[in-house]
PDB file of N, CA and C in Angstrom:
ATOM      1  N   UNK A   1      69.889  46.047-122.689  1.00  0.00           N
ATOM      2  CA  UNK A   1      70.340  45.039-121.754  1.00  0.00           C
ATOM      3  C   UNK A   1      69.244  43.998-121.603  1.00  0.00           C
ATOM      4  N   UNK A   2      69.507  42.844-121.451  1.00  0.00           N
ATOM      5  CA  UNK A   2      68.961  41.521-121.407  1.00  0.00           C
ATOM      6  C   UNK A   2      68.262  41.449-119.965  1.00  0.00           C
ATOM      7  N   UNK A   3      66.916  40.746-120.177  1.00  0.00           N
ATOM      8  CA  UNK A   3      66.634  40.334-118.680  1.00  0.00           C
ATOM      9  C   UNK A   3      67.169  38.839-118.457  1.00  0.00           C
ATOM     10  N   UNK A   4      67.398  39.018-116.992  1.00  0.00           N
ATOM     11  CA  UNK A   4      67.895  37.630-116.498  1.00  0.00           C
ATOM     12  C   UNK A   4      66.882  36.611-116.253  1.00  0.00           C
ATOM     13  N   UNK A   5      67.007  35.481-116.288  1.00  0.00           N
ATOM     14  CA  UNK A   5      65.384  34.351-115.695  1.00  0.00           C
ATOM     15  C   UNK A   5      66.216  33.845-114.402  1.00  0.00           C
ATOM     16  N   UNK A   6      65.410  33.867-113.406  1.00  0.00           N
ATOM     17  CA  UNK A   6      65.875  32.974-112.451  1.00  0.00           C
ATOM     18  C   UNK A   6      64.969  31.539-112.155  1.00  0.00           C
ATOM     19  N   UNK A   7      65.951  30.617-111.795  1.00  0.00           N
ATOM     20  CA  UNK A   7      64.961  29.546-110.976  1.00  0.00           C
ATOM     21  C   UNK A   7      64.025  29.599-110.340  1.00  0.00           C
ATOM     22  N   UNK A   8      63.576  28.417-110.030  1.00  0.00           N
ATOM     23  CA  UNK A   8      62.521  28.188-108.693  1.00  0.00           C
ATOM     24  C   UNK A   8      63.408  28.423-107.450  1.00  0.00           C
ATOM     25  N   UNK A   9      64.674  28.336-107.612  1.00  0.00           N
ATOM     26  CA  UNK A   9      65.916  28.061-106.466  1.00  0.00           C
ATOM     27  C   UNK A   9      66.359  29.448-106.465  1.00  0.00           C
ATOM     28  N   UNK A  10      66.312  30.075-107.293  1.00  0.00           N
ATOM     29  CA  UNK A  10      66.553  31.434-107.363  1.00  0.00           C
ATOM     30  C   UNK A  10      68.051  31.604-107.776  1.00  0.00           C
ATOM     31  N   UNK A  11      68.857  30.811-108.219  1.00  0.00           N
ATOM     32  CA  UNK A  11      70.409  30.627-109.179  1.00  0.00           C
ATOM     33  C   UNK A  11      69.983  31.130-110.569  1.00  0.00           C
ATOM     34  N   UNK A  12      71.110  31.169-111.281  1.00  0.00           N
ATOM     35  CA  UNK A  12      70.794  31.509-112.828  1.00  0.00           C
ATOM     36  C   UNK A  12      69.895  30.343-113.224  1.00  0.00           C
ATOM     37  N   UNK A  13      69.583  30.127-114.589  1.00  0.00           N
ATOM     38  CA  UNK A  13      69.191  29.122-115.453  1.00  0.00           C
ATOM     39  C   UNK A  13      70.421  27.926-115.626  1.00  0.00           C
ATOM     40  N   UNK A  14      70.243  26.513-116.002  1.00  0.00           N
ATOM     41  CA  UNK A  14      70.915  25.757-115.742  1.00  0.00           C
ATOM     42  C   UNK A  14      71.976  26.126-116.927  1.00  0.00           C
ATOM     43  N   UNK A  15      71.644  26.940-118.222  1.00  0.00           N
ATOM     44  CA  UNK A  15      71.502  26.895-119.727  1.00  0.00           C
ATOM     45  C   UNK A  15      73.280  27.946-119.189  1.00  0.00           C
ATOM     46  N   UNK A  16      73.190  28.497-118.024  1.00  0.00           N
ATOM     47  CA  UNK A  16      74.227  29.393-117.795  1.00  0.00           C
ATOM     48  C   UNK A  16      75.278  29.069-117.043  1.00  0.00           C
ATOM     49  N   UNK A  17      74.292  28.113-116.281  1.00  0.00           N
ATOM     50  CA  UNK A  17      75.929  27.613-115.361  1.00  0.00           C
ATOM     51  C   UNK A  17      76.323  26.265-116.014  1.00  0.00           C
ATOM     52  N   UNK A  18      76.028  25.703-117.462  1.00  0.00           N
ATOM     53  CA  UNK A  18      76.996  25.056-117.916  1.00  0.00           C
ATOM     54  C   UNK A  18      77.388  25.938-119.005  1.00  0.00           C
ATOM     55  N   UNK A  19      77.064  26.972-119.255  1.00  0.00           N
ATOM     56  CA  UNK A  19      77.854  27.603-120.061  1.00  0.00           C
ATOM     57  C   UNK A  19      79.009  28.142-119.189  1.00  0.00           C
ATOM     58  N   UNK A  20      79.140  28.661-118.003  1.00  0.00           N
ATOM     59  CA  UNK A  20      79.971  28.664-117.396  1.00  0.00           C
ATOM     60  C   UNK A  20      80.648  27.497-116.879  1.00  0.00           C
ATOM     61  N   UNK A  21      80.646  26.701-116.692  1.00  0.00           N
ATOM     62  CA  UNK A  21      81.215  25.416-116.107  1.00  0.00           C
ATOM     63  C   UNK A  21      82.479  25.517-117.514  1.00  0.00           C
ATOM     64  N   UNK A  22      81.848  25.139-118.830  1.00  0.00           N
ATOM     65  CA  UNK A  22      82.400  25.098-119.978  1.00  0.00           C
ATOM     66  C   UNK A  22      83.522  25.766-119.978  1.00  0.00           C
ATOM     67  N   UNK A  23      82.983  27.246-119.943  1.00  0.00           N
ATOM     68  CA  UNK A  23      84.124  28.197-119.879  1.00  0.00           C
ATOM     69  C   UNK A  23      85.354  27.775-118.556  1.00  0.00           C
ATOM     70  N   UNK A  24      85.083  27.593-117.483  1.00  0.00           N
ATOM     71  CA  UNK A  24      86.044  27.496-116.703  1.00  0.00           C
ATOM     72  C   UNK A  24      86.724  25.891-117.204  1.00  0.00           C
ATOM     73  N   UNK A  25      86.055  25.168-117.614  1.00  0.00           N
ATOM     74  CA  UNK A  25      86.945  23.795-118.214  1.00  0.00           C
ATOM     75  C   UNK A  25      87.862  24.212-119.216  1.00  0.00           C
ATOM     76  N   UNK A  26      87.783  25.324-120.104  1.00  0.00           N
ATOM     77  CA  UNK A  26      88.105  25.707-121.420  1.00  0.00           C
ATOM     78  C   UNK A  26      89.505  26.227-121.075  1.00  0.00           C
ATOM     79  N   UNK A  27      89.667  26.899-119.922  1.00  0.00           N
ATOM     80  CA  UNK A  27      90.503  28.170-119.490  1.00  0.00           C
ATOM     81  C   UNK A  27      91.366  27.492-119.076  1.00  0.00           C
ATOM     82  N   UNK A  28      91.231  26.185-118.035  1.00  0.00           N
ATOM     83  CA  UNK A  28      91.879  25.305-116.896  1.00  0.00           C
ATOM     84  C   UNK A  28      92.482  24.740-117.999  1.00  0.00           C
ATOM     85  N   UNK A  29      92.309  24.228-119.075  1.00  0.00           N
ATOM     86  CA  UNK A  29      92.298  22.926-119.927  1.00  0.00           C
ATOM     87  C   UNK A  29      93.510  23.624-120.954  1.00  0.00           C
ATOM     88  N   UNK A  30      93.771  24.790-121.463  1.00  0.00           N
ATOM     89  CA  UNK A  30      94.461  25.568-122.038  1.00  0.00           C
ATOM     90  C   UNK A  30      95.580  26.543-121.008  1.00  0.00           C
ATOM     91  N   UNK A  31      95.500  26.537-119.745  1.00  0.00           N
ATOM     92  CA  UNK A  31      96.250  27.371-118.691  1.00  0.00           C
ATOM     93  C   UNK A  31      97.097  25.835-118.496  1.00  0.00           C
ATOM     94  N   UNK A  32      96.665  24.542-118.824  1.00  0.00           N
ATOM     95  CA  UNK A  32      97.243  23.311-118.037  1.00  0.00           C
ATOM     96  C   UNK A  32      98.462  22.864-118.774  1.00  0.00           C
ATOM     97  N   UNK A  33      97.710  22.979-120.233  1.00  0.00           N
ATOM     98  CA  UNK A  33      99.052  22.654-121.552  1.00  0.00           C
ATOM     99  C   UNK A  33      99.811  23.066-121.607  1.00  0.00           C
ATOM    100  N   UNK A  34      99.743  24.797-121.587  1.00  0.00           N
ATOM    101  CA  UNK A  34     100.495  26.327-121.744  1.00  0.00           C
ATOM    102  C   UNK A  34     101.825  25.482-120.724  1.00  0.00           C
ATOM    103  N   UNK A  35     101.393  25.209-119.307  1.00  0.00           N
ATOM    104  CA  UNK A  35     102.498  25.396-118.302  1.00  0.00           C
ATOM    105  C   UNK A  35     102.945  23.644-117.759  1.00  0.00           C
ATOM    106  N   UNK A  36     102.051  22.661-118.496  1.00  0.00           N
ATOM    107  CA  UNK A  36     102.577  21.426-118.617  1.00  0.00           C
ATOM    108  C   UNK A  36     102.978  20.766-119.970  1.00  0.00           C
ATOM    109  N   UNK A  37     102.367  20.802-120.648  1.00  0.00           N
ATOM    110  CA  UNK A  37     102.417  20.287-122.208  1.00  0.00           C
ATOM    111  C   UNK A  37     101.057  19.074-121.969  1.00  0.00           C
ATOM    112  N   UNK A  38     101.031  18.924-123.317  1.00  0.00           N
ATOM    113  CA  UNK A  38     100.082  18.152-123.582  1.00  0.00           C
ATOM    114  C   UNK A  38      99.797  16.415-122.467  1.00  0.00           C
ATOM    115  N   UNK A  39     100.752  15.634-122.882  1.00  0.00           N
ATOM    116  CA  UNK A  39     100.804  14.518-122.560  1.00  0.00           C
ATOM    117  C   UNK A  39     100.631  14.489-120.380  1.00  0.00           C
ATOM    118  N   UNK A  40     101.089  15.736-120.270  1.00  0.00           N
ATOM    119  CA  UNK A  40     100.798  15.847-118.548  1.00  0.00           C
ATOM    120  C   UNK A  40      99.493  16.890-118.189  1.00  0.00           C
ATOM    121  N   UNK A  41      98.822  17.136-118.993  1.00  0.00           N
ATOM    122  CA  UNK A  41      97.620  17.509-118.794  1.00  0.00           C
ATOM    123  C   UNK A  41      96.371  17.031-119.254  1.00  0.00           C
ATOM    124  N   UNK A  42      95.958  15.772-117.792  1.00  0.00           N
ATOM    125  CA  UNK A  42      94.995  15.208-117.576  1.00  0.00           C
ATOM    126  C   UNK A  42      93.782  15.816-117.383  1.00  0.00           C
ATOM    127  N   UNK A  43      92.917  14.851-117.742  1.00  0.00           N
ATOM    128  CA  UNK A  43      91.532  15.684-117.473  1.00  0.00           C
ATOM    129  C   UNK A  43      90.922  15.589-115.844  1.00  0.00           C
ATOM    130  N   UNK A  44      91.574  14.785-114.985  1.00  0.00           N
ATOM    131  CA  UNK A  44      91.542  14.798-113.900  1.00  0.00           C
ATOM    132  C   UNK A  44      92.223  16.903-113.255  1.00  0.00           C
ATOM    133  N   UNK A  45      93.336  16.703-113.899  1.00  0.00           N
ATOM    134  CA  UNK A  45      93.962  17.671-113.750  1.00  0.00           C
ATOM    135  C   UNK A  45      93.314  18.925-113.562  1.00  0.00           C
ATOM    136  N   UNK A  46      92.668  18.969-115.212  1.00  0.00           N
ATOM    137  CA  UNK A  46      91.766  20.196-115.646  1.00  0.00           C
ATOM    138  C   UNK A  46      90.787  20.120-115.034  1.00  0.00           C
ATOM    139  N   UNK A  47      90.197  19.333-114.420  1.00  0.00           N
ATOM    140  CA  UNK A  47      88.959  19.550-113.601  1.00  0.00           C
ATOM    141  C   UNK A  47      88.855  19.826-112.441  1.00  0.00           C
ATOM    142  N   UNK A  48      90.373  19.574-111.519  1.00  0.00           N
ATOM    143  CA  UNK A  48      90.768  20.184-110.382  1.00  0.00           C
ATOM    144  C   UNK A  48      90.903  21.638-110.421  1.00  0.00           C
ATOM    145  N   UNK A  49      91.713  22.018-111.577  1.00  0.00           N
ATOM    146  CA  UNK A  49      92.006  23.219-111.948  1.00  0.00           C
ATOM    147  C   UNK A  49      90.546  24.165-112.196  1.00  0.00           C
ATOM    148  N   UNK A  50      89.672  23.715-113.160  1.00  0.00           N
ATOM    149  CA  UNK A  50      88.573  24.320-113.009  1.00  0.00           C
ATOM    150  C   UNK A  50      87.462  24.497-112.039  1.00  0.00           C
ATOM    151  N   UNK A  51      87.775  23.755-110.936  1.00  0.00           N
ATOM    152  CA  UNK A  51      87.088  23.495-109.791  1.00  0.00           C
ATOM    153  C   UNK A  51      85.224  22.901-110.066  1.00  0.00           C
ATOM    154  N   UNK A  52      85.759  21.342-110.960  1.00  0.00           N
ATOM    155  CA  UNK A  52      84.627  20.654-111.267  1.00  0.00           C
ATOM    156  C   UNK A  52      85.108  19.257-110.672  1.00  0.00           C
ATOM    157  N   UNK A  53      84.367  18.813-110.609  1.00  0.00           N
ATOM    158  CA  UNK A  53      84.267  16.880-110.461  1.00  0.00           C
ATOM    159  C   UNK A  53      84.021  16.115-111.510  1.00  0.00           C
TER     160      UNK A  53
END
Protein backbone atom coordinates (compact mmCIF):
# COMPACT_ATOMS: atom_id res chain seq x y z
CA UNK A 1 0.00 0.00 0.00
CA UNK A 2 1.02 3.50 -1.04
CA UNK A 3 1.79 6.35 1.31
CA UNK A 4 -0.37 9.34 1.05
CA UNK A 5 1.45 13.14 0.92
CA UNK A 6 -0.52 15.68 2.46
CA UNK A 7 -0.43 19.50 2.14
CA UNK A 8 0.65 22.33 4.11
CA UNK A 9 -3.40 22.60 4.39
CA UNK A 10 -3.51 19.15 5.23
CA UNK A 11 -6.08 18.03 1.92
CA UNK A 12 -4.71 15.51 -0.53
CA UNK A 13 -2.09 16.74 -3.13
CA UNK A 14 -3.51 19.04 -5.79
CA UNK A 15 -2.16 16.09 -8.44
CA UNK A 16 -5.44 14.16 -6.74
CA UNK A 17 -8.10 16.37 -6.50
CA UNK A 18 -7.88 17.10 -10.19
CA UNK A 19 -7.61 13.73 -10.81
CA UNK A 20 -10.72 13.52 -9.07
CA UNK A 21 -12.45 16.56 -10.29
CA UNK A 22 -11.69 14.75 -13.85
CA UNK A 23 -13.23 11.73 -12.83
CA UNK A 24 -16.42 13.30 -11.55
CA UNK A 25 -16.55 15.53 -14.99
CA UNK A 26 -16.06 12.13 -16.86
CA UNK A 27 -19.06 10.32 -15.05
CA UNK A 28 -21.51 13.60 -15.14
CA UNK A 29 -20.49 14.13 -18.84
CA UNK A 30 -21.39 10.36 -19.90
CA UNK A 31 -24.52 9.91 -17.13
CA UNK A 32 -25.74 13.42 -19.15
CA UNK A 33 -25.71 11.91 -22.86
CA UNK A 34 -26.86 8.33 -21.65
CA UNK A 35 -30.25 10.20 -20.33
CA UNK A 36 -30.21 13.41 -22.67
CA UNK A 37 -28.40 12.77 -25.92
CA UNK A 38 -25.72 14.55 -27.16
CA UNK A 39 -26.87 17.93 -28.58
CA UNK A 40 -28.72 18.65 -24.85
CA UNK A 41 -25.78 17.92 -22.91
CA UNK A 42 -24.05 21.10 -22.17
CA UNK A 43 -21.03 21.62 -20.48
CA UNK A 44 -22.72 24.01 -18.25
CA UNK A 45 -24.90 21.02 -17.58
CA UNK A 46 -22.05 18.55 -16.83
CA UNK A 47 -20.53 20.75 -14.52
CA UNK A 48 -23.62 21.24 -12.46
CA UNK A 49 -23.96 17.62 -12.54
CA UNK A 50 -20.41 17.06 -11.42
CA UNK A 51 -20.61 19.62 -8.84
CA UNK A 52 -17.78 21.98 -10.47
CA UNK A 53 -17.87 25.65 -11.70
Amino acid sequence: MGTVTRTARGGPPRQDRSRATRERLLEAAVTCVAEHGWTRSTVAVVAERAGVS
